[in-house]
PDB file of N, CA and C in Angstrom:
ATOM      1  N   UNK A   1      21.457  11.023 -14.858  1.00  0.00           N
ATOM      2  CA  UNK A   1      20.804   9.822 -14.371  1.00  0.00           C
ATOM      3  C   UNK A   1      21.855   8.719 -14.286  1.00  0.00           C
ATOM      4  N   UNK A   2      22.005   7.988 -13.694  1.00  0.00           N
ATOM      5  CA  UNK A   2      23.209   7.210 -13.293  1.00  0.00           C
ATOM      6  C   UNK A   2      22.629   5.385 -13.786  1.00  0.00           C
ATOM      7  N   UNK A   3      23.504   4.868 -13.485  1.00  0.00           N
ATOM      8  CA  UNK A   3      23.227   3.537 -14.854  1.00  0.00           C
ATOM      9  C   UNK A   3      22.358   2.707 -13.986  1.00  0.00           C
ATOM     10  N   UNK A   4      22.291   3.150 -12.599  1.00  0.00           N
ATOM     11  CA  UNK A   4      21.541   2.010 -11.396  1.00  0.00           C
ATOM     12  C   UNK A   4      19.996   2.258 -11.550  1.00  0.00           C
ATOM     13  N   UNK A   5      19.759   3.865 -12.041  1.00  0.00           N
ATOM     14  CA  UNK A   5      18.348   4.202 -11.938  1.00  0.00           C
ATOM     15  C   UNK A   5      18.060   3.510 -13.032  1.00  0.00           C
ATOM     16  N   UNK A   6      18.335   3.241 -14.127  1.00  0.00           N
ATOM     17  CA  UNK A   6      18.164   2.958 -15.530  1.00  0.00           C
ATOM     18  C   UNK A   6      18.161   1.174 -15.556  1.00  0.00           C
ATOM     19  N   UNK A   7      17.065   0.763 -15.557  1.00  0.00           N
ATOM     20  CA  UNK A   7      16.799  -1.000 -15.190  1.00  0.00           C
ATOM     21  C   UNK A   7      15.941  -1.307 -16.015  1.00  0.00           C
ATOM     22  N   UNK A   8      16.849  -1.566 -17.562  1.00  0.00           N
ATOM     23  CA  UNK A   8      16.433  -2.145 -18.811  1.00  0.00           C
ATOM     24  C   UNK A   8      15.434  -3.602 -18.225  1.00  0.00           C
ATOM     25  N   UNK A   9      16.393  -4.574 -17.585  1.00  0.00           N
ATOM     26  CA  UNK A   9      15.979  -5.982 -17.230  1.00  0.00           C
ATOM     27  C   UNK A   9      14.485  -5.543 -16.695  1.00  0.00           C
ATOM     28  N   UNK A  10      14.423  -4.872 -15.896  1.00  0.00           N
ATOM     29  CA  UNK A  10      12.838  -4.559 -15.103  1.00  0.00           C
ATOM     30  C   UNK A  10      12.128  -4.023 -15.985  1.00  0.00           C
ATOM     31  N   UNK A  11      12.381  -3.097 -16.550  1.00  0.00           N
ATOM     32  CA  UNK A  11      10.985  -2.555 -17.677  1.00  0.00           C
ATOM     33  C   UNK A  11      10.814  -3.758 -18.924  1.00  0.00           C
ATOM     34  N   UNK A  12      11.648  -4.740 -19.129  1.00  0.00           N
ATOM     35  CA  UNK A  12      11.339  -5.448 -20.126  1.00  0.00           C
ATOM     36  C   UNK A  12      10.529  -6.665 -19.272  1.00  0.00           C
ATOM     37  N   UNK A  13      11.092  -7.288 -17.769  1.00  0.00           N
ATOM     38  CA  UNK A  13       9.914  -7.861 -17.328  1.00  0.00           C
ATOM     39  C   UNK A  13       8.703  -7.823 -17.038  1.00  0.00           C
ATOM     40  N   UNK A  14       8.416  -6.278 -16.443  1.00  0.00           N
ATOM     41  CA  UNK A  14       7.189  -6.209 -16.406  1.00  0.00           C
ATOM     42  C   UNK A  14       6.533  -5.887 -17.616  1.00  0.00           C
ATOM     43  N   UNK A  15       7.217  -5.324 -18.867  1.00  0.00           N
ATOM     44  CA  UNK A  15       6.106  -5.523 -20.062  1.00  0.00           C
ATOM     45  C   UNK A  15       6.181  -7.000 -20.653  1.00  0.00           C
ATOM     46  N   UNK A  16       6.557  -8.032 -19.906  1.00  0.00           N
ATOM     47  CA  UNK A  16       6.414  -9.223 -20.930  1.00  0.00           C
ATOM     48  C   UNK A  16       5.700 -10.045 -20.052  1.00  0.00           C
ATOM     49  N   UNK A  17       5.943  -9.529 -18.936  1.00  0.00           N
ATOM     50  CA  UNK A  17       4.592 -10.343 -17.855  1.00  0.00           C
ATOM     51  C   UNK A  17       3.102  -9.488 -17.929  1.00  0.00           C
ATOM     52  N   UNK A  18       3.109  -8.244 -18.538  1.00  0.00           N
ATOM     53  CA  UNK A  18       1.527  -7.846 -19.173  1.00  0.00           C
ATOM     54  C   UNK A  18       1.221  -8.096 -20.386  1.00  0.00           C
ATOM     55  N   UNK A  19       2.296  -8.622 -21.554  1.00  0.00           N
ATOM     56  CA  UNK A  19       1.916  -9.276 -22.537  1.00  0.00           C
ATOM     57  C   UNK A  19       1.390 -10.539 -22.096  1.00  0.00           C
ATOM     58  N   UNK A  20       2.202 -11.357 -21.382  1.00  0.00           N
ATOM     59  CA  UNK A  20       1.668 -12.788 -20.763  1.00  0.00           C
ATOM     60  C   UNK A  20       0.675 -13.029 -20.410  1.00  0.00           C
ATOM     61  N   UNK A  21      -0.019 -11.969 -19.774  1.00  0.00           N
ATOM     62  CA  UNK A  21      -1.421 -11.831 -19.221  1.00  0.00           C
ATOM     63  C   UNK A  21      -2.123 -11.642 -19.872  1.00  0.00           C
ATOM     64  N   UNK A  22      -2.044 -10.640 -21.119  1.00  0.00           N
ATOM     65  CA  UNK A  22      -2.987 -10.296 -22.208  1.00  0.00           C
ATOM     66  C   UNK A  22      -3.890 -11.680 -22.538  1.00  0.00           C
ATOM     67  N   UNK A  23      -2.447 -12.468 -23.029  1.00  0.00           N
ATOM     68  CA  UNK A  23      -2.119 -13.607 -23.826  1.00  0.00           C
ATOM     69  C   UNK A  23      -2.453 -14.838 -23.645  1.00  0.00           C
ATOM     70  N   UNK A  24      -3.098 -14.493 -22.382  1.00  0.00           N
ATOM     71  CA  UNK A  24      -4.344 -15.350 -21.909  1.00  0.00           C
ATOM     72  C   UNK A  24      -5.933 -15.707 -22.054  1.00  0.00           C
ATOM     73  N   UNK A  25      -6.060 -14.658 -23.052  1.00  0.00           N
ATOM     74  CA  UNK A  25      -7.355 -14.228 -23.705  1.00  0.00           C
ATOM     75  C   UNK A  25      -7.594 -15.058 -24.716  1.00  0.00           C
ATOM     76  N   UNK A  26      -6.524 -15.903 -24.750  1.00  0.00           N
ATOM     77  CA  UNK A  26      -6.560 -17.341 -25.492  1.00  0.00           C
ATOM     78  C   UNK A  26      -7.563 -18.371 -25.304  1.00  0.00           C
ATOM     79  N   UNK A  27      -7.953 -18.217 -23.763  1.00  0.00           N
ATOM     80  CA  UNK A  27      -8.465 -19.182 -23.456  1.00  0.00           C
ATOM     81  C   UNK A  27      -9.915 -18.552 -23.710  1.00  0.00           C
ATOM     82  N   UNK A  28     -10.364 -17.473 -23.344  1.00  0.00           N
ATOM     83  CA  UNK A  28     -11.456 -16.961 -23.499  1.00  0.00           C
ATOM     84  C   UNK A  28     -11.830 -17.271 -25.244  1.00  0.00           C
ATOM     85  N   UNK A  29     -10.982 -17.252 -26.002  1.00  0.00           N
ATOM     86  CA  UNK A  29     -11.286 -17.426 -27.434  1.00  0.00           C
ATOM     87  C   UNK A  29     -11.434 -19.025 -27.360  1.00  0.00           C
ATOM     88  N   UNK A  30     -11.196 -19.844 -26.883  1.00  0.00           N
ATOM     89  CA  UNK A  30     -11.010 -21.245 -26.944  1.00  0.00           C
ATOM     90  C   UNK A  30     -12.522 -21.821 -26.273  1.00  0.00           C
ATOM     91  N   UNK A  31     -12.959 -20.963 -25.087  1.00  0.00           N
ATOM     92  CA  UNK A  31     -14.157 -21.356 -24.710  1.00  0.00           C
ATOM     93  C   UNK A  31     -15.581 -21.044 -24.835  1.00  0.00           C
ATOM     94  N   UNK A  32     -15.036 -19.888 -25.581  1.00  0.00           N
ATOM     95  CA  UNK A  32     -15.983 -19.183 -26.462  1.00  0.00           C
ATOM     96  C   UNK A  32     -16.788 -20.496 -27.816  1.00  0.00           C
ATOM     97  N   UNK A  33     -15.388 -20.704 -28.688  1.00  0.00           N
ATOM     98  CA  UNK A  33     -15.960 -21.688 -29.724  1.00  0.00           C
ATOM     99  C   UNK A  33     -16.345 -22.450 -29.178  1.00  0.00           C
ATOM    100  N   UNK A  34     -16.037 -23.196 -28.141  1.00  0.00           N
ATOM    101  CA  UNK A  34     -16.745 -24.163 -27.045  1.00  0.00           C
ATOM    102  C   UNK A  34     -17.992 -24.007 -27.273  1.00  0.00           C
ATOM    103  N   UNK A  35     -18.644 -23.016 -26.360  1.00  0.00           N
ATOM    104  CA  UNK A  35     -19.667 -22.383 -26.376  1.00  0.00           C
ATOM    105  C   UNK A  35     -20.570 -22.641 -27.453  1.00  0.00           C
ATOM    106  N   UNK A  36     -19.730 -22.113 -28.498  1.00  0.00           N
ATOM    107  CA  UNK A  36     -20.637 -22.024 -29.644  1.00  0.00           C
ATOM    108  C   UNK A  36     -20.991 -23.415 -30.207  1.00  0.00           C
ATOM    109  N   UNK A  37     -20.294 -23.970 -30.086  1.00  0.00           N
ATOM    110  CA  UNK A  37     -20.339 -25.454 -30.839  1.00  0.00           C
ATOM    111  C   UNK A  37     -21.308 -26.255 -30.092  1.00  0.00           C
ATOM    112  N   UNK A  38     -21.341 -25.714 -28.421  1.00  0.00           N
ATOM    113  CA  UNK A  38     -22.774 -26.544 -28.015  1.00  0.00           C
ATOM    114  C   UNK A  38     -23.759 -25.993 -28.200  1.00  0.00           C
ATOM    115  N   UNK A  39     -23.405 -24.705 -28.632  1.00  0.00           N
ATOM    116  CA  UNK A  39     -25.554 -23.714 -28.777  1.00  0.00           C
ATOM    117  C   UNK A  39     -25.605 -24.464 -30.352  1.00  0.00           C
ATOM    118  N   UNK A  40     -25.010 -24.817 -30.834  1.00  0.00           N
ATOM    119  CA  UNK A  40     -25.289 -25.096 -32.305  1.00  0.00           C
ATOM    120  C   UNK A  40     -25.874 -26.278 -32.157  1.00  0.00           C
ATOM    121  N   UNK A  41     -25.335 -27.398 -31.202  1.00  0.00           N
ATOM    122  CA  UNK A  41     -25.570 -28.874 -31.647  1.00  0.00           C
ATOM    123  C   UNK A  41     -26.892 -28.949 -30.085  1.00  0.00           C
ATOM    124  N   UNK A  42     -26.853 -28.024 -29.396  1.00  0.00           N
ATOM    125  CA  UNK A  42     -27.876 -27.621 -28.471  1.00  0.00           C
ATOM    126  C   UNK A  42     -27.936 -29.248 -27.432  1.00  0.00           C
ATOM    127  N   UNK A  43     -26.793 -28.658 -26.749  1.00  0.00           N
ATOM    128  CA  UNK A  43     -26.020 -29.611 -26.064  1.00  0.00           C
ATOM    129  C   UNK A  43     -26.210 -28.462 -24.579  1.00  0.00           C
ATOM    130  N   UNK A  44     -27.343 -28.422 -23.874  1.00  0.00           N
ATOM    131  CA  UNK A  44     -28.033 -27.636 -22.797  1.00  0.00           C
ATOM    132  C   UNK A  44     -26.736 -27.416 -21.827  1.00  0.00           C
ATOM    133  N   UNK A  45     -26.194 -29.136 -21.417  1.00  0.00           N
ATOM    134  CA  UNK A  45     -25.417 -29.217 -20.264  1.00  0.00           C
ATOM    135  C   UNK A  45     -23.723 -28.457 -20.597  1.00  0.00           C
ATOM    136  N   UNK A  46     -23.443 -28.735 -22.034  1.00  0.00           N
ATOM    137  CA  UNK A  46     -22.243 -27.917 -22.290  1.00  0.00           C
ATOM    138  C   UNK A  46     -22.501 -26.721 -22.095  1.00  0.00           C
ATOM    139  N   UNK A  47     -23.613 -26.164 -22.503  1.00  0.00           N
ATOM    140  CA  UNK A  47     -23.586 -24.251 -22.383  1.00  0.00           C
ATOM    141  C   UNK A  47     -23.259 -24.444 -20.973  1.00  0.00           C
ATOM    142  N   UNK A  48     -24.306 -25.095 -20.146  1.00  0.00           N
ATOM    143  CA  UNK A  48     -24.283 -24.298 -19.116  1.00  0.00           C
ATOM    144  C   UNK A  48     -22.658 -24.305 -18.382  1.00  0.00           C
ATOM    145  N   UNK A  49     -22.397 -25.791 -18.217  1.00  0.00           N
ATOM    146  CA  UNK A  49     -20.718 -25.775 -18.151  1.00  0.00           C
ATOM    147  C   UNK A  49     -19.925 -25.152 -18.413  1.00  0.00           C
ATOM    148  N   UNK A  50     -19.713 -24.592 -19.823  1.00  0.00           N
ATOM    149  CA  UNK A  50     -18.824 -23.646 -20.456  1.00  0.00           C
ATOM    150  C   UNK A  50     -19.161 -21.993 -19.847  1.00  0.00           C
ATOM    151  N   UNK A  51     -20.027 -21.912 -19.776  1.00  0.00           N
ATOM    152  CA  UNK A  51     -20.658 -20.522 -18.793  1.00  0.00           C
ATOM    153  C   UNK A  51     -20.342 -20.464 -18.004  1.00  0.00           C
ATOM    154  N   UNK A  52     -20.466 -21.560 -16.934  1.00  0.00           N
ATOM    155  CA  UNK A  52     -19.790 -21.347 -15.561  1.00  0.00           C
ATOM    156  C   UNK A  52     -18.058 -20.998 -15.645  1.00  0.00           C
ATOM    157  N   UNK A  53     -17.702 -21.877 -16.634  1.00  0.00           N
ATOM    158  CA  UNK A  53     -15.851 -22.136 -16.921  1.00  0.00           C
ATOM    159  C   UNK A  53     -15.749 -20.291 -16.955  1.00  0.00           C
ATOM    160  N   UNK A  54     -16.446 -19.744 -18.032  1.00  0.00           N
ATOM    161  CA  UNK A  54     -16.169 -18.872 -18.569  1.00  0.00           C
ATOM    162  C   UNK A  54     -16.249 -17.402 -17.228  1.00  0.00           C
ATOM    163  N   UNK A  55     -17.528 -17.915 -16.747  1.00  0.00           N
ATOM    164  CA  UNK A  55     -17.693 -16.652 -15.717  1.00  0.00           C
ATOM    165  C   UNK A  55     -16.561 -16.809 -14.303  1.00  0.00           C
ATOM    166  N   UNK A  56     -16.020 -18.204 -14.179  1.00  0.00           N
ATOM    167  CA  UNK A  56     -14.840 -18.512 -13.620  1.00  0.00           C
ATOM    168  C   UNK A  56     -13.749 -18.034 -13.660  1.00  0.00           C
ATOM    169  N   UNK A  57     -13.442 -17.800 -14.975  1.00  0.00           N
ATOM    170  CA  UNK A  57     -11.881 -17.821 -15.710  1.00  0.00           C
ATOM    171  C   UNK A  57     -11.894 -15.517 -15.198  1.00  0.00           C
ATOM    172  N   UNK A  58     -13.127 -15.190 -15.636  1.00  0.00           N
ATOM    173  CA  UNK A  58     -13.473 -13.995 -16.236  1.00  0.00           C
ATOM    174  C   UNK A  58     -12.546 -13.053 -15.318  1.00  0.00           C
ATOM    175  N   UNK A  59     -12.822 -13.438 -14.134  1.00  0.00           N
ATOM    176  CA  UNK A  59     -12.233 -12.176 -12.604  1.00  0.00           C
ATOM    177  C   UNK A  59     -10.726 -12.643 -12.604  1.00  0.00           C
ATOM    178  N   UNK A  60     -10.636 -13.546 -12.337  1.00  0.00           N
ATOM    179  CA  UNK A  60      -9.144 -13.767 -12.251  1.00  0.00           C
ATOM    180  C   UNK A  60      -8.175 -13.313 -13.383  1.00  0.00           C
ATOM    181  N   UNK A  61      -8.785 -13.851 -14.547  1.00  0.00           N
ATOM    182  CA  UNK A  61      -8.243 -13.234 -15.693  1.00  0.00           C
ATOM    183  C   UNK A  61      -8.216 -11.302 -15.600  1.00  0.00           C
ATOM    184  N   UNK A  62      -9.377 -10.701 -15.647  1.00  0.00           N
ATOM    185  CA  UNK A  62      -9.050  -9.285 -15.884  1.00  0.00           C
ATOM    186  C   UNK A  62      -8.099  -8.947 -14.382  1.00  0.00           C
ATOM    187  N   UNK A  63      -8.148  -9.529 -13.126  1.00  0.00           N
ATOM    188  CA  UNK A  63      -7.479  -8.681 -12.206  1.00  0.00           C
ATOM    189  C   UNK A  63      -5.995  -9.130 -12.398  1.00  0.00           C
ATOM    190  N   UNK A  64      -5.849 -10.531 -12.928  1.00  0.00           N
ATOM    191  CA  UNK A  64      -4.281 -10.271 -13.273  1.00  0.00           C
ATOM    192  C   UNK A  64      -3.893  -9.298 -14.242  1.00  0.00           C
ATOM    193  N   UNK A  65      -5.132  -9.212 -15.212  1.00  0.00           N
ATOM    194  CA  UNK A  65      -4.235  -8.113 -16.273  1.00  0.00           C
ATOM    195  C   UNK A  65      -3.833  -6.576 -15.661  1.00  0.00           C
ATOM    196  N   UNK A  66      -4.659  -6.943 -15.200  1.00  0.00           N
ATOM    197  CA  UNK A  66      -5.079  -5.044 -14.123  1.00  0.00           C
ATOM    198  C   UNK A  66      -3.518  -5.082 -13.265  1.00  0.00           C
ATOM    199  N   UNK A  67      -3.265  -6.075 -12.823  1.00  0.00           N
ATOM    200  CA  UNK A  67      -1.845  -6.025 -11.817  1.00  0.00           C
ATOM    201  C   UNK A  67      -0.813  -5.652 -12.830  1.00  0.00           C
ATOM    202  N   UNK A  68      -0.703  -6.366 -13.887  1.00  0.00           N
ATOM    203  CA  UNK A  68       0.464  -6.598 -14.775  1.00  0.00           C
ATOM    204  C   UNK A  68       0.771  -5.172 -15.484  1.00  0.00           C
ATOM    205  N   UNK A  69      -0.650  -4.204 -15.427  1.00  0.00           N
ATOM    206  CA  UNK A  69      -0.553  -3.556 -16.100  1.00  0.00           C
ATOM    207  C   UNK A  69      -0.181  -2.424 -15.267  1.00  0.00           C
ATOM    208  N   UNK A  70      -0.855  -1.966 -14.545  1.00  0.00           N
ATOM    209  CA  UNK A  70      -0.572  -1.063 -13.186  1.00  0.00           C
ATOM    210  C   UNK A  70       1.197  -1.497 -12.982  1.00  0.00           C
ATOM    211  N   UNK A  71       1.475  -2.384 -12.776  1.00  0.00           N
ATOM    212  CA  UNK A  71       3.146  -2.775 -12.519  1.00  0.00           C
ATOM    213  C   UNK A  71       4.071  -2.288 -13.763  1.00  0.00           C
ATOM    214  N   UNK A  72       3.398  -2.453 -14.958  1.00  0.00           N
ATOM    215  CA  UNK A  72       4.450  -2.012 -15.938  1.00  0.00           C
ATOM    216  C   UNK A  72       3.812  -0.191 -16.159  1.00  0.00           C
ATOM    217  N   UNK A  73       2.911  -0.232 -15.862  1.00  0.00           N
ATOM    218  CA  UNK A  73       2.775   1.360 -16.039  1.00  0.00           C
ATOM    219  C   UNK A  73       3.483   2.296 -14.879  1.00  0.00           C
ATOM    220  N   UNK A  74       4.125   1.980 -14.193  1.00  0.00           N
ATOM    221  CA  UNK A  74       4.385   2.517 -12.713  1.00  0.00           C
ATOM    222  C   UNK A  74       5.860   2.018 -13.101  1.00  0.00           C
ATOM    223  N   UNK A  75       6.335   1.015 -13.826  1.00  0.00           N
ATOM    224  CA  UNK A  75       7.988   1.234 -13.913  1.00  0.00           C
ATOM    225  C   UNK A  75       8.057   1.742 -15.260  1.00  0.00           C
ATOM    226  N   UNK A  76       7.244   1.679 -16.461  1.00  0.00           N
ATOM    227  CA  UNK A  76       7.847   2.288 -17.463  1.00  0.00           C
ATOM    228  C   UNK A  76       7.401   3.892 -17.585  1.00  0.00           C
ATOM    229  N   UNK A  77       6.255   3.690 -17.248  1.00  0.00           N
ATOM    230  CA  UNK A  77       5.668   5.562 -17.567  1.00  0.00           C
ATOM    231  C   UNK A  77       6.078   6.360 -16.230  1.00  0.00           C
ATOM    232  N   UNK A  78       5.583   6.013 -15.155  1.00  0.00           N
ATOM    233  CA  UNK A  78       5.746   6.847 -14.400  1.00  0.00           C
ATOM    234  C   UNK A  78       7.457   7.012 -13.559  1.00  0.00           C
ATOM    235  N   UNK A  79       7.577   5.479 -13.615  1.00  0.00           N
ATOM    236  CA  UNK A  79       8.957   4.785 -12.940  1.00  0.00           C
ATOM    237  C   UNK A  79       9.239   5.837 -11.373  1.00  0.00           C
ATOM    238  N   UNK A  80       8.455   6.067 -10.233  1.00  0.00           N
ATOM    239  CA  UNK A  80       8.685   6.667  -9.120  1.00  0.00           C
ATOM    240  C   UNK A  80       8.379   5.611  -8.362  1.00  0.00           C
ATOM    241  N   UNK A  81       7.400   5.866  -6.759  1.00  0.00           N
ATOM    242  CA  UNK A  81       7.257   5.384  -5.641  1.00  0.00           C
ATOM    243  C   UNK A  81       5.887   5.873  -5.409  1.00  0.00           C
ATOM    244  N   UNK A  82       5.285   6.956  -6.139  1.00  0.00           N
ATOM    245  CA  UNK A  82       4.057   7.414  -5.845  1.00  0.00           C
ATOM    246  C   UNK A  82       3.080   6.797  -6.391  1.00  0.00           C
ATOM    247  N   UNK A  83       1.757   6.139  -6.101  1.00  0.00           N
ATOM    248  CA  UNK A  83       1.034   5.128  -5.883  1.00  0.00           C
ATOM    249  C   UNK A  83      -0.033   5.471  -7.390  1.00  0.00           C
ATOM    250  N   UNK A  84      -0.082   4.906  -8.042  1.00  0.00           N
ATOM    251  CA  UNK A  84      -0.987   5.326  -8.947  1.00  0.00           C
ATOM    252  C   UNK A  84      -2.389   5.559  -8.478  1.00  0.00           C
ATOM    253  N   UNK A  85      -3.153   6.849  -9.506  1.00  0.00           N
ATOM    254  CA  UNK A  85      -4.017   7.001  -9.410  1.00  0.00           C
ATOM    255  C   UNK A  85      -5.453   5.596  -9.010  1.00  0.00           C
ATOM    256  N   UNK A  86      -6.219   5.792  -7.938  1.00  0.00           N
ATOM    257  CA  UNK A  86      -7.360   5.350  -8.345  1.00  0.00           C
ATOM    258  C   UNK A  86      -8.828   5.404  -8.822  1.00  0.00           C
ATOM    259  N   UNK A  87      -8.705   6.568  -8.971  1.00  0.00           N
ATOM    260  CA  UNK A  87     -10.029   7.253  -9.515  1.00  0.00           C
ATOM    261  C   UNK A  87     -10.560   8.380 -10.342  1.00  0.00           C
ATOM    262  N   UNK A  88     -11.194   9.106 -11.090  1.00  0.00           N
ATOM    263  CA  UNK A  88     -11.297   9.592 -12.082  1.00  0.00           C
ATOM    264  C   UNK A  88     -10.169  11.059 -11.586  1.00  0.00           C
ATOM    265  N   UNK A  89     -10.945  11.148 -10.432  1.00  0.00           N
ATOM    266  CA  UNK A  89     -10.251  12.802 -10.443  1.00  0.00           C
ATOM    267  C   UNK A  89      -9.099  12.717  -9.969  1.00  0.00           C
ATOM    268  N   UNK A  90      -8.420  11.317  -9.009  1.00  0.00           N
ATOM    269  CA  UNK A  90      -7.189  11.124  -9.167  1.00  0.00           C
ATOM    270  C   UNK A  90      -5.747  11.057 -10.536  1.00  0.00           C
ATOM    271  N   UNK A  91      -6.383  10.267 -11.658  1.00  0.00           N
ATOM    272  CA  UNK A  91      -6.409  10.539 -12.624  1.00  0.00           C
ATOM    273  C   UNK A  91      -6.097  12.165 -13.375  1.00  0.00           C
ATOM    274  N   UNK A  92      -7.003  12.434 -13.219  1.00  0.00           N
ATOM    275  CA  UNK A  92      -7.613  13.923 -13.957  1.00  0.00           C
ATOM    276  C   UNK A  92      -6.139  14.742 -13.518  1.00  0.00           C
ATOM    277  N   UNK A  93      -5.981  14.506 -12.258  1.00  0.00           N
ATOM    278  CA  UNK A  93      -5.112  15.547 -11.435  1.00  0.00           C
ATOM    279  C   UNK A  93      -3.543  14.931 -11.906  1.00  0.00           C
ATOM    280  N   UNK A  94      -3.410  13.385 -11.577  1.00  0.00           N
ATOM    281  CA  UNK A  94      -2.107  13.182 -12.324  1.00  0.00           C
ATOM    282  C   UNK A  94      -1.989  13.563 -13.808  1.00  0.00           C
ATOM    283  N   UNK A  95      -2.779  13.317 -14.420  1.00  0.00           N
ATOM    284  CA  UNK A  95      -2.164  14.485 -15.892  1.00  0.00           C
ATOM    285  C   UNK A  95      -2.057  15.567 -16.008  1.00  0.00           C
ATOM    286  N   UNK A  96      -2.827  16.383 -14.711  1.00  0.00           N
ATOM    287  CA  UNK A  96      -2.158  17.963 -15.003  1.00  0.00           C
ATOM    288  C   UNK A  96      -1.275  17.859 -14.300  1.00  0.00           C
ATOM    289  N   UNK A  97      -0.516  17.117 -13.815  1.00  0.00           N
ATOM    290  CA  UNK A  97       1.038  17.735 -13.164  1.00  0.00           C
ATOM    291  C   UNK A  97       1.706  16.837 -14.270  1.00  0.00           C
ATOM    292  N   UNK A  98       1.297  15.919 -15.400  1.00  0.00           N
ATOM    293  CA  UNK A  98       2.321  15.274 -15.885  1.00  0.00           C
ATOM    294  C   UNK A  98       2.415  16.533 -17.437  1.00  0.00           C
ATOM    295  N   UNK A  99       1.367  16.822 -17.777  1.00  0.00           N
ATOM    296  CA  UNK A  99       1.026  17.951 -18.376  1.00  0.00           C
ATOM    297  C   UNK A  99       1.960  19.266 -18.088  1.00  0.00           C
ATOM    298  N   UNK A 100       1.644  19.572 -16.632  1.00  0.00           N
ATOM    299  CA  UNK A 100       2.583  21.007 -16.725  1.00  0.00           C
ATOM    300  C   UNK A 100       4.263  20.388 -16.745  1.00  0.00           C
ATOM    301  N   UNK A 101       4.539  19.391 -15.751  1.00  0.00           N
ATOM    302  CA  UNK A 101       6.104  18.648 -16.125  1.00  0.00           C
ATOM    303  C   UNK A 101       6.763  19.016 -17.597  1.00  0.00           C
ATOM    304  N   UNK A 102       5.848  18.299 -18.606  1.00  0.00           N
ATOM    305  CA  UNK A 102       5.475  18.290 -19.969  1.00  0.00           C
ATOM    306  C   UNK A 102       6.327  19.984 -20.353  1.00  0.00           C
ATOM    307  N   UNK A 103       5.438  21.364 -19.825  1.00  0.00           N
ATOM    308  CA  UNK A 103       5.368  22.604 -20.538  1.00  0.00           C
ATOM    309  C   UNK A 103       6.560  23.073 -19.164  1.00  0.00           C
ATOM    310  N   UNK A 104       6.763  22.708 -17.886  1.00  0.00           N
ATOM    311  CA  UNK A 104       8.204  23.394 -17.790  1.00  0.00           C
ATOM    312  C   UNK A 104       9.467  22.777 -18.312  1.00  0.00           C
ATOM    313  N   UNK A 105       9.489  21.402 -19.368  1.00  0.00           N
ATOM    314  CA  UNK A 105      10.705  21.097 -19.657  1.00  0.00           C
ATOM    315  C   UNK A 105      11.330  21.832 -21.050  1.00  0.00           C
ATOM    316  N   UNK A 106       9.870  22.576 -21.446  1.00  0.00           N
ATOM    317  CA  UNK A 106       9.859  23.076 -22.668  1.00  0.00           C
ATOM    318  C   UNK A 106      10.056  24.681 -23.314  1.00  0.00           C
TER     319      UNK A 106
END
């Protein structure tokens, strides 16, 4: 394997830009107590506000994680050009060829 295929800098960006994303779940914890602090003091217009914030934040948040993660799984695990799986039996089928890979190196 030659030192060009081997791109330390890239597998450490894309796992620190899917930590980054994780690490956003901060906010979901932040608007959560929100939340809670108006069902307690029963403050109608905060729930509903914080609900909307929350069902706002919700999509954007999981589809960045979904990118970040798909991107670092495709340079660190798989590291090719072939498109990751999207569906169960797509799936199913990439582990039996990563599986037999697995039993002819062995």
């Amino acid at each position: 394997m030659s030192i060009d295929h081997y791109k330390p800098d890239q597998k450490w960006k894309v796992m620190n830009d899917l930590e980054q994303a994780f690490n956003q779940i901060t906010t979901f914890n932040f608007l959560l107590d929100q939340l809670q602090e108006a069902v307690d003091q029963h403050q109608h217009q905060q729930i509903v506000d914080i609900t909307h914030a929350l069902n706002a934040f919700y999509h954007p948040y999981v589809n960045n994680w979904d990118k970040k993660f798909k991107e670092a799984w495709k340079e660190v695990i798989t590291n090719d050009d072939d498109p990751l799986p999207k569906d169960k039996i797509q799936w199913e089928e990439y582990w039996e060829k990563e599986a037999q890979k697995s039993k002819d190196h062995t």
